[in-house]
C-alpha atoms as a PDB file:
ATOM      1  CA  UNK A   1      11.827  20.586   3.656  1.00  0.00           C
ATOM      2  CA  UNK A   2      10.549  23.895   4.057  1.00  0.00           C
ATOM      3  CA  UNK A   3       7.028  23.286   6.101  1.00  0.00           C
ATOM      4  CA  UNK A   4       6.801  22.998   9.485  1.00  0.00           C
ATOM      5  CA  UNK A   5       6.219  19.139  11.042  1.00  0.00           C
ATOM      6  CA  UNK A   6       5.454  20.348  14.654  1.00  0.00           C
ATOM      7  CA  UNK A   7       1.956  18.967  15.115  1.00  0.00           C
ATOM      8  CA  UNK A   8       2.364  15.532  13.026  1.00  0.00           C
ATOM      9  CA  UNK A   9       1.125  12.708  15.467  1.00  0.00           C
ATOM     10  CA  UNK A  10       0.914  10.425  12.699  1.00  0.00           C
ATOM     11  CA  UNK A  11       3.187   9.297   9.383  1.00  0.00           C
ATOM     12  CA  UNK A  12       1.892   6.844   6.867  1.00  0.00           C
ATOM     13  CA  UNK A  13       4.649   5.257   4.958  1.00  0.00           C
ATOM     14  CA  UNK A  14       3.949   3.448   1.978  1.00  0.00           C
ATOM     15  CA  UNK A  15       7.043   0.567   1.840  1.00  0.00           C
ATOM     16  CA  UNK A  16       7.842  -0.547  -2.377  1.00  0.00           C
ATOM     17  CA  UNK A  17       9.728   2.228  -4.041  1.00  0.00           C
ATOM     18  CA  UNK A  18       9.395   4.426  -0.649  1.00  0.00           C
ATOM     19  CA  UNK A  19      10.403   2.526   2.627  1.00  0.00           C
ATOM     20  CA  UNK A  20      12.563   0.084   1.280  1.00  0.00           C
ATOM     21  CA  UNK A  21      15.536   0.021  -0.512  1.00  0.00           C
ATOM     22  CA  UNK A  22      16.719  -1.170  -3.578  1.00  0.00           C
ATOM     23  CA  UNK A  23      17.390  -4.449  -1.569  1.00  0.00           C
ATOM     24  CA  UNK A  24      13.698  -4.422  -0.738  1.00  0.00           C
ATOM     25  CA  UNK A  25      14.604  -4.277   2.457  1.00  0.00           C
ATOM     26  CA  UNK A  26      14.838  -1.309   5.323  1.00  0.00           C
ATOM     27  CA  UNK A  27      17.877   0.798   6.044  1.00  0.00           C
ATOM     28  CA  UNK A  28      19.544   0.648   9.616  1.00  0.00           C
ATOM     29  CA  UNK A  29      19.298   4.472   9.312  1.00  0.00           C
ATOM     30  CA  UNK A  30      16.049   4.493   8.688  1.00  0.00           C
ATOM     31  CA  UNK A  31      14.984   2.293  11.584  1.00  0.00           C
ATOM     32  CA  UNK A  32      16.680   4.082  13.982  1.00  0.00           C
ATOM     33  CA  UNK A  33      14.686   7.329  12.844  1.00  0.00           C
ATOM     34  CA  UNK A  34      11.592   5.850  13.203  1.00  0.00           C
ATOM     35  CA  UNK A  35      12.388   4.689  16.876  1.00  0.00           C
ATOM     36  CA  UNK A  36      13.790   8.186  17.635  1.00  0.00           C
ATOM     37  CA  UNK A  37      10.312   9.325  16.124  1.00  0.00           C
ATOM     38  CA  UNK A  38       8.429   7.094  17.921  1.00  0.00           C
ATOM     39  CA  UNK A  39       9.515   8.206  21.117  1.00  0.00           C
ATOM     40  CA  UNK A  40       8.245  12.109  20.605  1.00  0.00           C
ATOM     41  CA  UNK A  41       5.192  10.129  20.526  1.00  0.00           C
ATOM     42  CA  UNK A  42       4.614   9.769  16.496  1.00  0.00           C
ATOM     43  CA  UNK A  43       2.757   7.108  15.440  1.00  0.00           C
ATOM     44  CA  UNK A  44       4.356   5.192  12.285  1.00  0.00           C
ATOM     45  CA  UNK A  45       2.052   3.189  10.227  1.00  0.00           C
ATOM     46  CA  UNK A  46       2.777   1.072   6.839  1.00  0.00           C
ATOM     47  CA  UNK A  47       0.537   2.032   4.339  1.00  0.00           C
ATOM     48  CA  UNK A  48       1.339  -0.881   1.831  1.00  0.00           C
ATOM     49  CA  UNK A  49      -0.552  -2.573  -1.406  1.00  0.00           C
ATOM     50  CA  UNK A  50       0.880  -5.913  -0.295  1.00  0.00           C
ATOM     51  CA  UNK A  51      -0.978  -8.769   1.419  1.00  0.00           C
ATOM     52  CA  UNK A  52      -1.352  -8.211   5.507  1.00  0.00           C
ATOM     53  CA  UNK A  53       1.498 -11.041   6.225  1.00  0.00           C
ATOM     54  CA  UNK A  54       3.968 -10.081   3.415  1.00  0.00           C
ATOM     55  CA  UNK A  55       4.023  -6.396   5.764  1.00  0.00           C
ATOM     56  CA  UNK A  56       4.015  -8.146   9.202  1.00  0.00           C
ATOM     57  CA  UNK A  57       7.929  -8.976   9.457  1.00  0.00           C
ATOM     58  CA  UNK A  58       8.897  -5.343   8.601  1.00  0.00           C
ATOM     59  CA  UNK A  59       6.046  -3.878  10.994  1.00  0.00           C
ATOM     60  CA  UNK A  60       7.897  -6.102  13.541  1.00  0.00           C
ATOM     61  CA  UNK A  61      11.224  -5.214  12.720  1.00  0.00           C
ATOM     62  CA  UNK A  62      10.418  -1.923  13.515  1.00  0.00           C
ATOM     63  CA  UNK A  63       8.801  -2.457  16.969  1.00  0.00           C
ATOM     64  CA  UNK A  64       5.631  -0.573  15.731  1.00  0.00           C
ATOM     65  CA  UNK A  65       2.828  -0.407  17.543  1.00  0.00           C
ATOM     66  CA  UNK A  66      -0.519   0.876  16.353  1.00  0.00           C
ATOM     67  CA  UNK A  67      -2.769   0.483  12.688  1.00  0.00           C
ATOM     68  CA  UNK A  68      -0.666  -1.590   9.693  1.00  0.00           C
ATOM     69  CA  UNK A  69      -2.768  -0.606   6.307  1.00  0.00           C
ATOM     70  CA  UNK A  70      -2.362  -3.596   3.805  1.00  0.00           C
ATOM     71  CA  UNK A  71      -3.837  -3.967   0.101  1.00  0.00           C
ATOM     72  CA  UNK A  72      -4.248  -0.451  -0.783  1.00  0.00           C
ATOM     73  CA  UNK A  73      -6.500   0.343   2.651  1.00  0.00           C
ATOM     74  CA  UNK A  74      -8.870  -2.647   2.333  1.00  0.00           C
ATOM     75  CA  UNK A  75      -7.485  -4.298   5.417  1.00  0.00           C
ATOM     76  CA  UNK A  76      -6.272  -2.540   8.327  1.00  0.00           C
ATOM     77  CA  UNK A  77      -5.010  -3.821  11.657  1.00  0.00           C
ATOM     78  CA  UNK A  78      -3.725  -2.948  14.436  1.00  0.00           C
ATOM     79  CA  UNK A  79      -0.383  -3.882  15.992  1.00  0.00           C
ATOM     80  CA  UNK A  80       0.524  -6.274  17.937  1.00  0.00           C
ATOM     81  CA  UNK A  81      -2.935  -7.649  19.029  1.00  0.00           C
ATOM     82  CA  UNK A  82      -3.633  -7.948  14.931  1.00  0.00           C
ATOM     83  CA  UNK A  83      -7.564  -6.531  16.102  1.00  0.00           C
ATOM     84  CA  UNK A  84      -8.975  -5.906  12.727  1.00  0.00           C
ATOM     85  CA  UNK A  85      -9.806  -2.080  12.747  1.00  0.00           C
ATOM     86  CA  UNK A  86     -11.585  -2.829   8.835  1.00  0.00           C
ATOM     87  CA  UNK A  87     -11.766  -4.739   6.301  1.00  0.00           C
ATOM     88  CA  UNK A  88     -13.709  -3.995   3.068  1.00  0.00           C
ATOM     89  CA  UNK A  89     -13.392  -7.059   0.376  1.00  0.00           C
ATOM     90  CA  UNK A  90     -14.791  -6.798  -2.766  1.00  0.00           C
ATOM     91  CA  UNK A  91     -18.168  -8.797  -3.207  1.00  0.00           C
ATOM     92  CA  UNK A  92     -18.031 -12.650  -4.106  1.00  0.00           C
ATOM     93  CA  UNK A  93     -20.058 -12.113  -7.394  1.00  0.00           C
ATOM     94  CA  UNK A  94     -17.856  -8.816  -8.611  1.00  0.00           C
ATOM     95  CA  UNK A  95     -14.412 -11.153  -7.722  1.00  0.00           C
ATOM     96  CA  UNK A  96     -16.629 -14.284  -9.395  1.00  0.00           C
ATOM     97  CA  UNK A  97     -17.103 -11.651 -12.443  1.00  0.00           C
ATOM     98  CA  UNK A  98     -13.240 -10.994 -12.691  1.00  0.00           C
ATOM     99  CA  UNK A  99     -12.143 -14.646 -12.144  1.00  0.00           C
ATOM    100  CA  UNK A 100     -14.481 -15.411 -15.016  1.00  0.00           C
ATOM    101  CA  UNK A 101     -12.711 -12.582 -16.863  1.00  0.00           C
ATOM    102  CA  UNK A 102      -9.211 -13.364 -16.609  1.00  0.00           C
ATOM    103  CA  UNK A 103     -10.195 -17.264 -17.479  1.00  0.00           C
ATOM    104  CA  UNK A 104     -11.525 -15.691 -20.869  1.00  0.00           C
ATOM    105  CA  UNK A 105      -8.304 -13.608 -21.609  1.00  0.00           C
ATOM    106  CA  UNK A 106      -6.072 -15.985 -20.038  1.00  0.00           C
ATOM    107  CA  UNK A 107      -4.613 -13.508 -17.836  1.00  0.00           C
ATOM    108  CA  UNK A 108      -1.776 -13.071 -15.341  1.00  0.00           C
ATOM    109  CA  UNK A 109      -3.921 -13.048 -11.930  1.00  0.00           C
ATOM    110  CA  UNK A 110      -3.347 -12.656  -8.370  1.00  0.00           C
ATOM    111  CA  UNK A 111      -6.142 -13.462  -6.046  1.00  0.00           C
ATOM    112  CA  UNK A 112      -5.948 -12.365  -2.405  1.00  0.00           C
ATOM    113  CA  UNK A 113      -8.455 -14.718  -0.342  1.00  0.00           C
ATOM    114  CA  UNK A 114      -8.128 -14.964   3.706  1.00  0.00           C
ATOM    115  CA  UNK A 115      -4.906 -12.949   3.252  1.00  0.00           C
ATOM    116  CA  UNK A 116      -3.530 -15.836   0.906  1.00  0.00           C
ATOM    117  CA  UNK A 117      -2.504 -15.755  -2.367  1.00  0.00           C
ATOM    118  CA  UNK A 118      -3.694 -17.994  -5.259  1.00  0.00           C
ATOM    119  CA  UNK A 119      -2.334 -18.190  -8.722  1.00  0.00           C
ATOM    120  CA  UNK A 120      -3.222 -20.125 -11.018  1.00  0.00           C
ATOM    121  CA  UNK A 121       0.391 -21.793 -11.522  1.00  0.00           C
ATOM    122  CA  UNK A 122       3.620 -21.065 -10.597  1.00  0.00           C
ATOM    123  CA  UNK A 123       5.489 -19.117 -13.086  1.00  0.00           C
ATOM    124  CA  UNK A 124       8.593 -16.603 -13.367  1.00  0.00           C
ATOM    125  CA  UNK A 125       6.735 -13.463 -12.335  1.00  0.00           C
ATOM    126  CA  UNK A 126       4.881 -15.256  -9.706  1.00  0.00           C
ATOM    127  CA  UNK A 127       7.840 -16.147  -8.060  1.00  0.00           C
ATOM    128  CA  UNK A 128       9.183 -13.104  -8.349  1.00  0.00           C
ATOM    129  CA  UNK A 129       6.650 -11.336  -6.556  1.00  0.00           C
ATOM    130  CA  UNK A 130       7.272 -14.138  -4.510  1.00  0.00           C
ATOM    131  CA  UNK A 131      10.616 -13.371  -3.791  1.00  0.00           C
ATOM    132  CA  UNK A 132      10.451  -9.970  -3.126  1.00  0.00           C
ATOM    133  CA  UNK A 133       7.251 -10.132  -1.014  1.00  0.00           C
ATOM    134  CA  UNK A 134       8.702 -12.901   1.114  1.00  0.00           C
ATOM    135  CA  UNK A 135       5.360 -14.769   0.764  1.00  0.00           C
ATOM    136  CA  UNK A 136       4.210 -18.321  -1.129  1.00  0.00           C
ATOM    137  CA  UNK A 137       1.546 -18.894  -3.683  1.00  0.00           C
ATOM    138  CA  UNK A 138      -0.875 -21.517  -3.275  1.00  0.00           C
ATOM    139  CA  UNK A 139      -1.056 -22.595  -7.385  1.00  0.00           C
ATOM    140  CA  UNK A 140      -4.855 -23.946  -8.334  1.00  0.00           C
ATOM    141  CA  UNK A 141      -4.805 -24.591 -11.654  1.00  0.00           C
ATOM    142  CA  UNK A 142      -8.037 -24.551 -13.435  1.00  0.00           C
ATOM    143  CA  UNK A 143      -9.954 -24.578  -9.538  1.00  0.00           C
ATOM    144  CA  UNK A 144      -8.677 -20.956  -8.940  1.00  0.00           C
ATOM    145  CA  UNK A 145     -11.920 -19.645 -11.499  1.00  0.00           C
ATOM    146  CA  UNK A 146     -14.333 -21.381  -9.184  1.00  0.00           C
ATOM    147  CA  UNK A 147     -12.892 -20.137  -5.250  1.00  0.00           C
ATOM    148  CA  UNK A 148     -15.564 -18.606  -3.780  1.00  0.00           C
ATOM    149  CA  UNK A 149     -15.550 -16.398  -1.020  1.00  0.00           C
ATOM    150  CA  UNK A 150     -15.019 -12.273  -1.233  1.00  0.00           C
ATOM    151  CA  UNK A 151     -11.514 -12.091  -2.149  1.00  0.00           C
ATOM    152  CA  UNK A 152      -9.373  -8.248  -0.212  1.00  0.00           C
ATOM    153  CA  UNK A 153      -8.206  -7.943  -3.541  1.00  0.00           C
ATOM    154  CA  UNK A 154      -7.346  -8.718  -7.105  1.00  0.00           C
ATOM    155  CA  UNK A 155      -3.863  -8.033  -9.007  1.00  0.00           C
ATOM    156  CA  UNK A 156      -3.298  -8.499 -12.029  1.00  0.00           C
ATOM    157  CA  UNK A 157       0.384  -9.270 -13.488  1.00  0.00           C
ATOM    158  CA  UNK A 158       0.332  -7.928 -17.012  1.00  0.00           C
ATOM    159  CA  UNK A 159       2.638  -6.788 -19.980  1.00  0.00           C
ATOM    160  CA  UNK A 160       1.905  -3.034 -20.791  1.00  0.00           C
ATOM    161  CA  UNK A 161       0.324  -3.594 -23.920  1.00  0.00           C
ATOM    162  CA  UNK A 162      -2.241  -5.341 -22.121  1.00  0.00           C
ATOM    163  CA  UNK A 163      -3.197  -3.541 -18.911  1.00  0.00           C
ATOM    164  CA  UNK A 164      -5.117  -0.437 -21.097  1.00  0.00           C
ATOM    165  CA  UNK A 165      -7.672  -3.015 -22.724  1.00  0.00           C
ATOM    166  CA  UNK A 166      -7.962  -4.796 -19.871  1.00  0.00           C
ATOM    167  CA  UNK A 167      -8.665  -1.719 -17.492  1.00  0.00           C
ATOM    168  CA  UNK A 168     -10.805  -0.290 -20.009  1.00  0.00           C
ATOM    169  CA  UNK A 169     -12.833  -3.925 -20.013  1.00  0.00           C
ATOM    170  CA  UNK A 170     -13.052  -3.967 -16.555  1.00  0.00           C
ATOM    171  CA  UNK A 171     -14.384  -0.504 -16.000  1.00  0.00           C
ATOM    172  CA  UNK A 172     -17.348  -1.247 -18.432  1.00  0.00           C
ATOM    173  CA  UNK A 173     -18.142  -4.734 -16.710  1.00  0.00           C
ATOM    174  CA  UNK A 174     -17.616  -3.298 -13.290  1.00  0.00           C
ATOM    175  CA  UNK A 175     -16.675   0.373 -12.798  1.00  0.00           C
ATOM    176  CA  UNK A 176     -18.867   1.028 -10.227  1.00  0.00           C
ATOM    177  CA  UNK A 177     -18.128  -1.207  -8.495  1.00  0.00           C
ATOM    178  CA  UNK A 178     -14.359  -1.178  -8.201  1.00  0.00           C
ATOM    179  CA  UNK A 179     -11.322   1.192  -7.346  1.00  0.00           C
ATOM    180  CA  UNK A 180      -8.680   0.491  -9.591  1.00  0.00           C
ATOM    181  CA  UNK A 181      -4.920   1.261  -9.064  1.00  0.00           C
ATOM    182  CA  UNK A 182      -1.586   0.854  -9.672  1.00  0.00           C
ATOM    183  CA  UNK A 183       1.881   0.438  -7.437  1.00  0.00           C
ATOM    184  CA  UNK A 184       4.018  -0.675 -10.328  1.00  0.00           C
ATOM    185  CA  UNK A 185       3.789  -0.022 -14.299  1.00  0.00           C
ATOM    186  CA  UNK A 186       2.739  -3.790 -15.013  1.00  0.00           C
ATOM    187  CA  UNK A 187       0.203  -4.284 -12.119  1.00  0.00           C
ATOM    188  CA  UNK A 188      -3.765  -3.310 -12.505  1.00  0.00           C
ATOM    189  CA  UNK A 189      -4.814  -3.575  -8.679  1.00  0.00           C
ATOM    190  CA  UNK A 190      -8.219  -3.946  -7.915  1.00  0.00           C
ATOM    191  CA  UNK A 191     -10.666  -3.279  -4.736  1.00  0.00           C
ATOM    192  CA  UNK A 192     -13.917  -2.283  -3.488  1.00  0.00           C
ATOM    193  CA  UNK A 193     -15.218   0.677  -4.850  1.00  0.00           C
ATOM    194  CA  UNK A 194     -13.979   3.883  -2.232  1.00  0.00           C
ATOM    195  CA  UNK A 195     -11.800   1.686  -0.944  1.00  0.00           C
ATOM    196  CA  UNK A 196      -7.902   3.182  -0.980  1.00  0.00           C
ATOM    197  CA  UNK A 197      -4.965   4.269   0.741  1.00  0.00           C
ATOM    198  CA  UNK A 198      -7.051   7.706   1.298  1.00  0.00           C
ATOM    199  CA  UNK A 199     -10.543   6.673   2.712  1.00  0.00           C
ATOM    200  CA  UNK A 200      -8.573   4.109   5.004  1.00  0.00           C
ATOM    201  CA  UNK A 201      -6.023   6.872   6.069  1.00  0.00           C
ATOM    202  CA  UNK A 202      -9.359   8.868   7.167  1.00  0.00           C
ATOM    203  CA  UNK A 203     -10.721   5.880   8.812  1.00  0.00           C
ATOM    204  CA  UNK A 204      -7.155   5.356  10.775  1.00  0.00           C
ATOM    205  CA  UNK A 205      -7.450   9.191  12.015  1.00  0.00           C
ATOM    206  CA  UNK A 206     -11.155   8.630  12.779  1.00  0.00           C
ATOM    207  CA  UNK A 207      -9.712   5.309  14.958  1.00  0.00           C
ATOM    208  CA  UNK A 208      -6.557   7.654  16.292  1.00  0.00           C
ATOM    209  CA  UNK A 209      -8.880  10.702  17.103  1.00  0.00           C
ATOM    210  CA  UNK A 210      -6.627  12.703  14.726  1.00  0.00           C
ATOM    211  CA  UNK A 211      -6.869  15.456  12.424  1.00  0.00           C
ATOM    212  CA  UNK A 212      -5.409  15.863   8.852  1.00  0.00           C
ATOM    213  CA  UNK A 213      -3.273  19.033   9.977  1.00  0.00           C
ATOM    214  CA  UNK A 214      -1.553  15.937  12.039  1.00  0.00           C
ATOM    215  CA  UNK A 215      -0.617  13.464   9.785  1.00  0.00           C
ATOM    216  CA  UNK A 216       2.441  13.411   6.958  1.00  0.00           C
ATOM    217  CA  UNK A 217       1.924  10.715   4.340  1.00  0.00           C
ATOM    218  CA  UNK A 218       4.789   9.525   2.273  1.00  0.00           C
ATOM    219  CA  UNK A 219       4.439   7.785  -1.391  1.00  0.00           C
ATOM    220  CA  UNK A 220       5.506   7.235  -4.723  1.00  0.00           C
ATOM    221  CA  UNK A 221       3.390   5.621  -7.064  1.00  0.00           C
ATOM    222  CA  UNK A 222      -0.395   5.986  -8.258  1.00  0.00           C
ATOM    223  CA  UNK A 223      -1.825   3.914  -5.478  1.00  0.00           C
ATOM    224  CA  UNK A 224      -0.464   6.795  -2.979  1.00  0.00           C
ATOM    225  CA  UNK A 225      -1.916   9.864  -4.764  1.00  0.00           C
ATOM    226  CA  UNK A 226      -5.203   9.687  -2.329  1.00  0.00           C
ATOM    227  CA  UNK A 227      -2.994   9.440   0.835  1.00  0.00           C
ATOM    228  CA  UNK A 228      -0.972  12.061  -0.045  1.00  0.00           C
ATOM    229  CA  UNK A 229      -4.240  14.183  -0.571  1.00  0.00           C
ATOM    230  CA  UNK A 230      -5.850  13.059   2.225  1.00  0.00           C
ATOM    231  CA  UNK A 231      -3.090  14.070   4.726  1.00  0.00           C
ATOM    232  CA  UNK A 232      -2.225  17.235   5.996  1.00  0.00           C
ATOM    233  CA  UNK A 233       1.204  17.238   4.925  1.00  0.00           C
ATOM    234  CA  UNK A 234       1.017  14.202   1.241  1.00  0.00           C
ATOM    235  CA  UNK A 235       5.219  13.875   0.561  1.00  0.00           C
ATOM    236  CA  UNK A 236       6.108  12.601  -2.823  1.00  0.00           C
ATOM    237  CA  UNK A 237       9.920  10.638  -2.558  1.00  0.00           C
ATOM    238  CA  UNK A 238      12.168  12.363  -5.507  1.00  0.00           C
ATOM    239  CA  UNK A 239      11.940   8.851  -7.525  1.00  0.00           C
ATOM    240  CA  UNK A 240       8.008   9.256  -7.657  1.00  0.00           C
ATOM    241  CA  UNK A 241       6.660  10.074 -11.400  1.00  0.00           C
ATOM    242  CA  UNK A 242       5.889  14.137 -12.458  1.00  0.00           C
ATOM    243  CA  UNK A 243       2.167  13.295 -11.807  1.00  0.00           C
ATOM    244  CA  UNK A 244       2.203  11.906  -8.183  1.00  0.00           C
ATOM    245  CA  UNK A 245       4.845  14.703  -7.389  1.00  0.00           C
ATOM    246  CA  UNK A 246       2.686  17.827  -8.769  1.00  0.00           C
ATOM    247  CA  UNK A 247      -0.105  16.161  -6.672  1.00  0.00           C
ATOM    248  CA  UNK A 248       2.120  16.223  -3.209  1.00  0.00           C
ATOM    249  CA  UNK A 249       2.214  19.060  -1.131  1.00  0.00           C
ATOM    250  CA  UNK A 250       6.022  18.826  -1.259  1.00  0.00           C
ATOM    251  CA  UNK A 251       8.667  16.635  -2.604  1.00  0.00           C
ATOM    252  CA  UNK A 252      12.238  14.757  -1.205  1.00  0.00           C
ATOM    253  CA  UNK A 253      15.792  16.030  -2.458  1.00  0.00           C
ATOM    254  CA  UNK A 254      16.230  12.397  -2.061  1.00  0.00           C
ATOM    255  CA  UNK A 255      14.608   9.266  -3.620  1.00  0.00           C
ATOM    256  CA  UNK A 256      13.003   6.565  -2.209  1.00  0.00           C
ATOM    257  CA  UNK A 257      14.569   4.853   1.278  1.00  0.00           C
ATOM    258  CA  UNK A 258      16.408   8.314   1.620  1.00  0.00           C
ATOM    259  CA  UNK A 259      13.629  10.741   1.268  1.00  0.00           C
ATOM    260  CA  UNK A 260      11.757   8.874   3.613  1.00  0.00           C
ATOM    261  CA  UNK A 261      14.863   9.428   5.774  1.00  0.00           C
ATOM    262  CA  UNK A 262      14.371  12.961   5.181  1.00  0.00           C
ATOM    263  CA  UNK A 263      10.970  13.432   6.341  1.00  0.00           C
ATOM    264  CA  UNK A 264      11.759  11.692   9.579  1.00  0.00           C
ATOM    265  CA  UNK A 265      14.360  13.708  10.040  1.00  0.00           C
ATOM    266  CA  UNK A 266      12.469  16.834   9.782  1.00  0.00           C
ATOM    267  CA  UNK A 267       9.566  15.421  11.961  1.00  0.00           C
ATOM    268  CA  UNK A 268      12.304  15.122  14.835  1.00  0.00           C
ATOM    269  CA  UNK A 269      13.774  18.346  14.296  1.00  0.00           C
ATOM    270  CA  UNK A 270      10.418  19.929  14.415  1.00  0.00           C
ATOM    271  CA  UNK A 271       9.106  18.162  17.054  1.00  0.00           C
ATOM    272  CA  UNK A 272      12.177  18.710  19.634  1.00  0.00           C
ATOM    273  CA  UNK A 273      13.954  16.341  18.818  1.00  0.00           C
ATOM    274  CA  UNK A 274      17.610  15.921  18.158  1.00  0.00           C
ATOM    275  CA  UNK A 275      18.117  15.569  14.425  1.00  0.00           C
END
């Protein structure tokens, strides 16, 4: 860490491959930094791709108070009165569009409707995500083509093979209409069109009364890149791939759970504190 944390007021911490550990779950250490962060006055927000109530038990673990960002920006709230600060769905006839799209090529879907999620069955990777989101699917069988209603946003669940034609269909049958991302090699996430982890972060220092010379960001995967831009101070973890790390203003020694550590760390040093 070589750049100076003094006036950050603000850290946005995305959580899979970042916050968490291997265990998918948060380090002792790393809690107790945040509360020792917390009280030089830093505001610590999530900054997640998951569903609102799959981050709400770690956002409470912590003791946070303040903006949670959930699917990739399109929902934010704020903790603990859960006041919804925005939320930007896609429209009912693009998420019609895309239902009608994954009945065609029978794929692996996730729908995210009223901050549930439908599949249509329960498989292995379903439960998987599942398991390691601590949340349940609601299976629909053939019914899950015809839910109406603006669905936050769409994954899909996809062997490699398949995500390029399928990204490449959707961008012809919707591209302007849609921001598409990814948090993991076999997910294709989908939202409203200017809709990420980077517009939201400017709404959340628009809603804080904060300026980007005041806010760190930390991230690892695709779905992070516009955060990291969009703060003052974008921190790649040292497990994120060559092209999110060239695009961060710095990088960890460590990787994930531990380079978060790091910037934390740094932020209390810098800030006064007692590292």
């Amino acid at each position: 860490m070589v750049r100076s944390f003094k006036d950050i007021e603000l850290i946005a911490l995305d959580m899979d491959g970042t916050l968490l550990d291997e265990n998918h779950q948060i380090p002792l250490e790393t809690v107790e930094l945040i509360k020792r962060a917390r009280e030089l006055d830093v505001v610590v927000m999530i900054a997640s791709g998951r569903m609102y109530r799959s981050i709400k038990p770690h956002v409470k673990r912590l003791a946070l108070e303040g903006p949670v960002m959930a699917y990739n920006g399109a929902m934010i709230k704020n903790w603990p009165d859960e006041a919804v600060i925005a939320h930007e769905p896609l429209s009912a006839e693009v998420g019609q569009r895309l239902l009608d799209l994954t009945r065609e090529g029978n794929y692996h879907l996730h729908l995210y409707l009223d901050d549930i999620l439908y599949v249509k069955e329960m498989n292995e990777r379903v439960r998987e995500y599942c398991k390691i989101a601590g949340v349940e699917a609601t299976p629909l069988g053939r019914e899950m083509y015809t839910q109406k209603g603006s669905p936050t946003k769409l994954l899909f669940y996809e062997d490699l093979d398949r995500l390029g034609p399928l990204r490449k269909e959707i961008e012809e049958m919707v591209g302007d209409e849609v921001y598409l991302t990814s948090s993991f090699p076999f997910f294709l996430e989908v939202t409203r069109k200017d809709v990420n982890k980077g517009t939201s972060l400017l709404r959340v220092m628009e809603y804080l009364g904060l300026s980007s010379y005041q806010v760190a960001a930390v991230g690892d995967s695709g779905n992070d890149v516009a955060m990291l831009e969009t703060a003052g101070i974008g921190v790649a973890v040292a497990n994120a791939k060559e092209e999110i790390r060239t695009r961060a203003d710095m990088v960890t020694i460590e990787p994930g759970s531990l380079g978060v550590q790091e910037v934390l760390r740094a932020i209390i040093r810098d800030r006064g504190g007692d590292s």
